[in-house]
N, C-alpha and C. Protein backbone atom coordinates (compact mmCIF):
# COMPACT_ATOMS: atom_id res chain seq x y z
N UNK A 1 -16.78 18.85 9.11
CA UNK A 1 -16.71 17.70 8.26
C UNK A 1 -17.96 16.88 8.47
N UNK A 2 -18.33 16.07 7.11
CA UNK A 2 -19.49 15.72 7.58
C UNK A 2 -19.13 14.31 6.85
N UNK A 3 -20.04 13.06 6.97
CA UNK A 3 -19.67 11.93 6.20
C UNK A 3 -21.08 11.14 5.76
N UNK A 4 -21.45 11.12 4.55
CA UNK A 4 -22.63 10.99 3.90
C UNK A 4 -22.52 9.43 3.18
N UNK A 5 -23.76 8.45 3.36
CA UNK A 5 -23.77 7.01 2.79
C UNK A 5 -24.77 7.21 1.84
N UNK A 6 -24.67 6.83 0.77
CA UNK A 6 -25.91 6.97 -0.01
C UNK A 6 -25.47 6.24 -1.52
N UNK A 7 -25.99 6.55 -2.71
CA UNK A 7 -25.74 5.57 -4.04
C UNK A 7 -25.00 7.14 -4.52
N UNK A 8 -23.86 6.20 -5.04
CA UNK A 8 -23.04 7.16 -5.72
C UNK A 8 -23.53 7.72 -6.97
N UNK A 9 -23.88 7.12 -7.73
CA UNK A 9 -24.97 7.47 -8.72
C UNK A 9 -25.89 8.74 -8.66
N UNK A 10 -25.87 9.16 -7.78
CA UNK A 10 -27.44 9.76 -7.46
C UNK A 10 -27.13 10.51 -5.98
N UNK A 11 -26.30 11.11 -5.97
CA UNK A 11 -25.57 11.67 -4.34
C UNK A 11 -26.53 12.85 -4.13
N UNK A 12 -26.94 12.55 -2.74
CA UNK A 12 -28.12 14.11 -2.22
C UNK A 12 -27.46 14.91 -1.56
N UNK A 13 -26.62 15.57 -2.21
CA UNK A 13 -26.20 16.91 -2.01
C UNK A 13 -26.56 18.43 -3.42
N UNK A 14 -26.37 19.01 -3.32
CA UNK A 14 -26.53 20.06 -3.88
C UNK A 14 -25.33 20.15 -5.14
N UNK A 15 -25.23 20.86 -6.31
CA UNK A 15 -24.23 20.63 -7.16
C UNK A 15 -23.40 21.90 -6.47
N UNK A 16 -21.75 21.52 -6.45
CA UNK A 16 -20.60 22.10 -6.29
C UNK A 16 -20.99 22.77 -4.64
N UNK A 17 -21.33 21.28 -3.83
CA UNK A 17 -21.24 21.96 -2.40
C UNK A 17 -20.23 21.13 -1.61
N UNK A 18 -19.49 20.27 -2.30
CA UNK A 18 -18.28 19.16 -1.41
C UNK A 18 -17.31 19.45 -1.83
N UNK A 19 -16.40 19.48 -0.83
CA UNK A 19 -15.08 19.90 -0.98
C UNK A 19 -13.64 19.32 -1.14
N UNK A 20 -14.23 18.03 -0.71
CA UNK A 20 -13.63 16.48 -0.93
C UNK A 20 -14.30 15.38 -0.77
N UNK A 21 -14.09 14.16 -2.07
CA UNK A 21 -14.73 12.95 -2.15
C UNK A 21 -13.68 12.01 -1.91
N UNK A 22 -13.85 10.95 -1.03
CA UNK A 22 -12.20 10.25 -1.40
C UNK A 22 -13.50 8.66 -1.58
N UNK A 23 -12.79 7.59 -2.11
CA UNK A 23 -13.45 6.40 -3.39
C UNK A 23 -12.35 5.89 -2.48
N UNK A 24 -12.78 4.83 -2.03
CA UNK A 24 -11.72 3.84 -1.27
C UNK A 24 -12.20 2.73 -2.29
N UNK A 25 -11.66 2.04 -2.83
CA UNK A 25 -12.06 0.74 -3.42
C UNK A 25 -13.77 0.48 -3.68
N UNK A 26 -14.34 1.57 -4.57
CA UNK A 26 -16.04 1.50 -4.22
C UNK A 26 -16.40 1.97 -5.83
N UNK A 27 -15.21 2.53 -6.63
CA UNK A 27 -16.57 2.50 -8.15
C UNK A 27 -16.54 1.24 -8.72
N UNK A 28 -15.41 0.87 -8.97
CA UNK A 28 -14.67 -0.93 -9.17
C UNK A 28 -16.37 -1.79 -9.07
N UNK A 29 -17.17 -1.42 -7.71
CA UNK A 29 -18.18 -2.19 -7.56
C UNK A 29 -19.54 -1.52 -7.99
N UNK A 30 -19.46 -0.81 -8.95
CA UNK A 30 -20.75 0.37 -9.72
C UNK A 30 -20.73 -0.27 -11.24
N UNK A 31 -21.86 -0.74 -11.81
CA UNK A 31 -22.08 -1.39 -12.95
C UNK A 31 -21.87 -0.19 -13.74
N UNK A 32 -22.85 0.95 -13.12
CA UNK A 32 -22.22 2.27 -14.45
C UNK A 32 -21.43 3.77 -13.85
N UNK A 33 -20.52 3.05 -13.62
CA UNK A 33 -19.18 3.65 -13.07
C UNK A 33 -18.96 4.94 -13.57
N UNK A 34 -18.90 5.22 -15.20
CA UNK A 34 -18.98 6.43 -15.67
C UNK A 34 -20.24 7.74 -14.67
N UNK A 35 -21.25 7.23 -14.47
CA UNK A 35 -22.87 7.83 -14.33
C UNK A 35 -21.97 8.13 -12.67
N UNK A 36 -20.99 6.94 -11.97
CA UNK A 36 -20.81 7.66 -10.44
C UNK A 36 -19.40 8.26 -11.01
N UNK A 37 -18.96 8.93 -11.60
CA UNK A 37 -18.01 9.61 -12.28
C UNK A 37 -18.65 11.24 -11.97
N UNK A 38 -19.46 11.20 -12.77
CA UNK A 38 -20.44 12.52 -13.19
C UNK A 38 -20.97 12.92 -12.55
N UNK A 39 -21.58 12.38 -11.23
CA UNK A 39 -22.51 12.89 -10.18
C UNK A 39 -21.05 13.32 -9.24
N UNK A 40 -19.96 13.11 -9.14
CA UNK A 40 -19.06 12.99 -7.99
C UNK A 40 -18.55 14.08 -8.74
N UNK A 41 -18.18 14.61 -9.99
CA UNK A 41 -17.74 15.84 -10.70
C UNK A 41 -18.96 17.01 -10.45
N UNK A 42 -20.63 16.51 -10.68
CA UNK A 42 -21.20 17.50 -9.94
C UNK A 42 -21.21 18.07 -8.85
N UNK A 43 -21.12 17.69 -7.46
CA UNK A 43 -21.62 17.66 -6.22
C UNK A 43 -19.83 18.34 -5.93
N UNK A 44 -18.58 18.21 -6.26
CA UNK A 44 -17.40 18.68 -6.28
C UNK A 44 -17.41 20.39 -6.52
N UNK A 45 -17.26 21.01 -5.96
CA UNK A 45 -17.14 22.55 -6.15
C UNK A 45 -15.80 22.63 -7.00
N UNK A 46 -15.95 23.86 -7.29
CA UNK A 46 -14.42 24.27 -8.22
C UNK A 46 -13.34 23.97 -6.93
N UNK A 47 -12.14 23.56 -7.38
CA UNK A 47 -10.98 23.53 -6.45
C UNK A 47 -11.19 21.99 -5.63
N UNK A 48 -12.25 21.61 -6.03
CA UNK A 48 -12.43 20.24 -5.09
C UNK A 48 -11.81 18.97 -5.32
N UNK A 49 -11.50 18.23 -4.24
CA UNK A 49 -10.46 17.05 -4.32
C UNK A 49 -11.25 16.06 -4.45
N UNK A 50 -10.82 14.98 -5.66
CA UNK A 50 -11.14 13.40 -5.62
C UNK A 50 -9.92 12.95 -5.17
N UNK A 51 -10.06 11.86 -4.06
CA UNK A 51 -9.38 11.19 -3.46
C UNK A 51 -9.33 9.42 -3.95
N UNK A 52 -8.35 8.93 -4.55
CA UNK A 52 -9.06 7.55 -4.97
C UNK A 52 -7.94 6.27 -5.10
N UNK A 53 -8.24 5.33 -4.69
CA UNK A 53 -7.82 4.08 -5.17
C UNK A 53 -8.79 2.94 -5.54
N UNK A 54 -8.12 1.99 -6.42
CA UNK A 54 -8.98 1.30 -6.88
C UNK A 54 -8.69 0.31 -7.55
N UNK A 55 -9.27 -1.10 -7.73
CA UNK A 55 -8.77 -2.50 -8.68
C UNK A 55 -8.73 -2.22 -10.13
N UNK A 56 -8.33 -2.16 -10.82
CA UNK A 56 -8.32 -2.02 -12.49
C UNK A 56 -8.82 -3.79 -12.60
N UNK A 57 -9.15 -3.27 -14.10
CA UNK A 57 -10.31 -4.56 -14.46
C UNK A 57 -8.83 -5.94 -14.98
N UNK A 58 -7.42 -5.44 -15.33
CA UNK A 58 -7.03 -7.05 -15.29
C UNK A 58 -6.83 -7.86 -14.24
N UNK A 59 -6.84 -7.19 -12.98
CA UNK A 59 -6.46 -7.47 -11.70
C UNK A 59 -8.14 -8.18 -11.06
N UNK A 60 -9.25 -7.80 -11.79
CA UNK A 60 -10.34 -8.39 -11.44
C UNK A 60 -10.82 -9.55 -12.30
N UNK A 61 -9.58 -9.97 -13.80
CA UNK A 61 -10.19 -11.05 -13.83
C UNK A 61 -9.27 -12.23 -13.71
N UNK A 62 -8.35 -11.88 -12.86
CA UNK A 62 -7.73 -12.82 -12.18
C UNK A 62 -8.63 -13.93 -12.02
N UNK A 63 -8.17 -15.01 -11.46
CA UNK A 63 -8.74 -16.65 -11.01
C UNK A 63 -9.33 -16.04 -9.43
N UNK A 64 -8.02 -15.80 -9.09
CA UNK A 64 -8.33 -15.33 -7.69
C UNK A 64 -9.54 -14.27 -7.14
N UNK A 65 -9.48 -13.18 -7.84
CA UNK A 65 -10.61 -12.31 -7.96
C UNK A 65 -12.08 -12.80 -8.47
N UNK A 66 -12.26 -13.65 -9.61
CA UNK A 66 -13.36 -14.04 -9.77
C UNK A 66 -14.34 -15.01 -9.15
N UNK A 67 -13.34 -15.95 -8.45
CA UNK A 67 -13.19 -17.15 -7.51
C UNK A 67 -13.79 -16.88 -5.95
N UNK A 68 -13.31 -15.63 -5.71
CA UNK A 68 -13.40 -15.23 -4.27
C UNK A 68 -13.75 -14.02 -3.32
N UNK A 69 -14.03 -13.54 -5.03
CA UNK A 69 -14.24 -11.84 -3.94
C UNK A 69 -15.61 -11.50 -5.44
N UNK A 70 -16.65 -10.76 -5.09
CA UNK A 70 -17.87 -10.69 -5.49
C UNK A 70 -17.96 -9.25 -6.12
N UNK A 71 -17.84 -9.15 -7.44
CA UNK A 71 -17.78 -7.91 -8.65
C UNK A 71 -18.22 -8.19 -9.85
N UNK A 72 -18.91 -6.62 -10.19
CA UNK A 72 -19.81 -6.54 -11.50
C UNK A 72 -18.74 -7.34 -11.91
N UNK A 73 -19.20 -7.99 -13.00
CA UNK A 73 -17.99 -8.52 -14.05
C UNK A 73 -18.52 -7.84 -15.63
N UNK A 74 -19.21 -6.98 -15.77
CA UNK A 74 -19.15 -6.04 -16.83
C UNK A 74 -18.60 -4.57 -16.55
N UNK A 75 -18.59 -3.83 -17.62
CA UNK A 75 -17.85 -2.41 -17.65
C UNK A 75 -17.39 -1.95 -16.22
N UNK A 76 -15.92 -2.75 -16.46
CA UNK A 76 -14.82 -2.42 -15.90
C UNK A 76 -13.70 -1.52 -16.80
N UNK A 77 -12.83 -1.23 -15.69
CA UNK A 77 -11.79 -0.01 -16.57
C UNK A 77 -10.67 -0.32 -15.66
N UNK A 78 -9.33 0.09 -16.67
CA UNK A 78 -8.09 0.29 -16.12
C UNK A 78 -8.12 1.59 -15.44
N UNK A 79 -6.42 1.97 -15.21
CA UNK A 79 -6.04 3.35 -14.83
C UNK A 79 -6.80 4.21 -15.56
N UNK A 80 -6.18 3.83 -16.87
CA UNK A 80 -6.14 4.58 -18.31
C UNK A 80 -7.29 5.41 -18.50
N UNK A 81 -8.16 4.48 -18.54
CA UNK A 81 -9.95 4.91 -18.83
C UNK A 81 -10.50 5.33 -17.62
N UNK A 82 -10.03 5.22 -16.63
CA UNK A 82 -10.49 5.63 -15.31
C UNK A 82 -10.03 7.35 -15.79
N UNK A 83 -8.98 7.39 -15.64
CA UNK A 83 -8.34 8.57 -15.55
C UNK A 83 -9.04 10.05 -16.72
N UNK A 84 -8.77 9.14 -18.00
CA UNK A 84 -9.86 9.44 -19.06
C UNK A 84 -11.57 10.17 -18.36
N UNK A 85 -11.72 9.61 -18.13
CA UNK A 85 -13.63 9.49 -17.60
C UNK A 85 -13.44 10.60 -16.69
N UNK A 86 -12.19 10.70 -15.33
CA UNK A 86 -12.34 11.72 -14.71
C UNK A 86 -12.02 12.88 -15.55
N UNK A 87 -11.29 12.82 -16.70
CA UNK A 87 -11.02 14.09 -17.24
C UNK A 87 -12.19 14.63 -18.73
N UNK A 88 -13.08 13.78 -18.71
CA UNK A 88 -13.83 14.20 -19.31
C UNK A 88 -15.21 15.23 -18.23
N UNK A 89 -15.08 15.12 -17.12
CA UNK A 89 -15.86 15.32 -15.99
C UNK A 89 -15.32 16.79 -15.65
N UNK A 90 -14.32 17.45 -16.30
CA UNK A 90 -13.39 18.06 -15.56
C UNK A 90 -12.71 17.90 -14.13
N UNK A 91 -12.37 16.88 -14.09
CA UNK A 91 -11.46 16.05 -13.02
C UNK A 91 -10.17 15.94 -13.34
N UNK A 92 -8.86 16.69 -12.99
CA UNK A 92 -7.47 16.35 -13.46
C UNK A 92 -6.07 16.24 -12.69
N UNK A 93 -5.65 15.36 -12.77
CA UNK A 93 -5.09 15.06 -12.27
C UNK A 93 -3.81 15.69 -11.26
N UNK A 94 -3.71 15.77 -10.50
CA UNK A 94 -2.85 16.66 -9.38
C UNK A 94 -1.32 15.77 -9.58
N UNK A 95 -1.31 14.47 -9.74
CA UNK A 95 -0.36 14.21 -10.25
C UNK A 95 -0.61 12.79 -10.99
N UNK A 96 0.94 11.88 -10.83
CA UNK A 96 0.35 10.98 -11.96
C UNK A 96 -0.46 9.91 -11.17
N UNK A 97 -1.06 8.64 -11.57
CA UNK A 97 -1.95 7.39 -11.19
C UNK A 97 -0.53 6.48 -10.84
N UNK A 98 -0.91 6.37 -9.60
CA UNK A 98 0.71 5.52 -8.95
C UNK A 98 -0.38 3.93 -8.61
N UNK A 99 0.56 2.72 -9.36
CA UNK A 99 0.42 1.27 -8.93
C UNK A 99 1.24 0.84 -7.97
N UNK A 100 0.26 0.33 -6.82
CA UNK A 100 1.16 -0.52 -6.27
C UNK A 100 0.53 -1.67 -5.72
N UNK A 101 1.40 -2.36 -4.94
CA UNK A 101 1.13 -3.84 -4.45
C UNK A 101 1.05 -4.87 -6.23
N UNK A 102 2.18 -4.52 -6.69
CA UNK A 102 2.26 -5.29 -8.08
C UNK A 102 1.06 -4.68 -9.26
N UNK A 103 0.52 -3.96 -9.47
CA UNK A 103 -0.18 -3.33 -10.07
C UNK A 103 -1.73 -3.59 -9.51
N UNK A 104 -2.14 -4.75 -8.18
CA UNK A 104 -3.18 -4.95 -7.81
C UNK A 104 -4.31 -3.57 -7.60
N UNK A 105 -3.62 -2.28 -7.32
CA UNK A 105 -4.77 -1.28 -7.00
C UNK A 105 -3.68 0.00 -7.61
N UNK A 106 -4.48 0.82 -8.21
CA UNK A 106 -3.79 2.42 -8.14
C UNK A 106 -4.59 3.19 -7.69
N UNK A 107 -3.80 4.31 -7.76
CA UNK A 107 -4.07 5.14 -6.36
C UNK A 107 -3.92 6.63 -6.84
N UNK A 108 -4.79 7.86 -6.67
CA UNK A 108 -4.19 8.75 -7.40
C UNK A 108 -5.01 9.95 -6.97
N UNK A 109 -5.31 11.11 -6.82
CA UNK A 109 -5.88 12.35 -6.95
C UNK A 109 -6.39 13.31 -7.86
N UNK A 110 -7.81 13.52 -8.03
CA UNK A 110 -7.93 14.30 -9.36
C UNK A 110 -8.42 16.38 -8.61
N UNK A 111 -8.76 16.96 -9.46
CA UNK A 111 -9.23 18.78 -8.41
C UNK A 111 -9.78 18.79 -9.96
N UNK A 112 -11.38 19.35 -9.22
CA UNK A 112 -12.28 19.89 -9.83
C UNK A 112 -11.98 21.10 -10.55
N UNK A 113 -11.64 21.98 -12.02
CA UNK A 113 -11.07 22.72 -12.83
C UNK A 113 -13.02 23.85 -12.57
């Protein structure tokens, strides 16, 4: 296992050499979220796991969220379009996009086709 820091955008690995990506609360903060979509579907080998949770954009324009915690405030996405974007990537879903903590974050798994 190895664990790599770098811009998601633009990941220096090789295409289809990772075997799992897991997104802890980190595209939410990518202005072009789609572009770290596509590089994370490249660098994913066939059979490969996205691991992910994440704020959906009504939960970021809360009072509270805008007030106190520091995010693009353009092109944001729900589940919906999240989920969408991974499946245009060939990213699909292993099962469904589960909300919790009141719909504040979902949480979900996609495998590289």
């Amino acid at each position: 296992m190895s664990l790599s820091v770098g811009d998601v955008c633009d990941i220096a690995q090789p295409s289809a050499s990772v075997d799992t990506v897991v997104d802890f609360g980190i595209i939410h903060h990518v202005p072009d979220w789609p572009q770290a979509i596509a590089e994370i579907a490249r660098v994913l080998g066939p059979g490969g796991l996205l691991l992910f949770e994440e704020v959906p954009r009504h939960i970021l324009d809360t009072w509270v969220f805008r007030t106190f915690t520091a995010h693009p405030r353009e092109n944001r996405f729900e589940a919906e379009e999240f989920a969408a974007e991974l499946a245009r990537h060939g990213l699909h879903g292993t099962g469904r996009i589960e909300r919790h903590y009141a719909g504040l974050v979902f949480v979900g798994a996609a495998r590289k086709t």
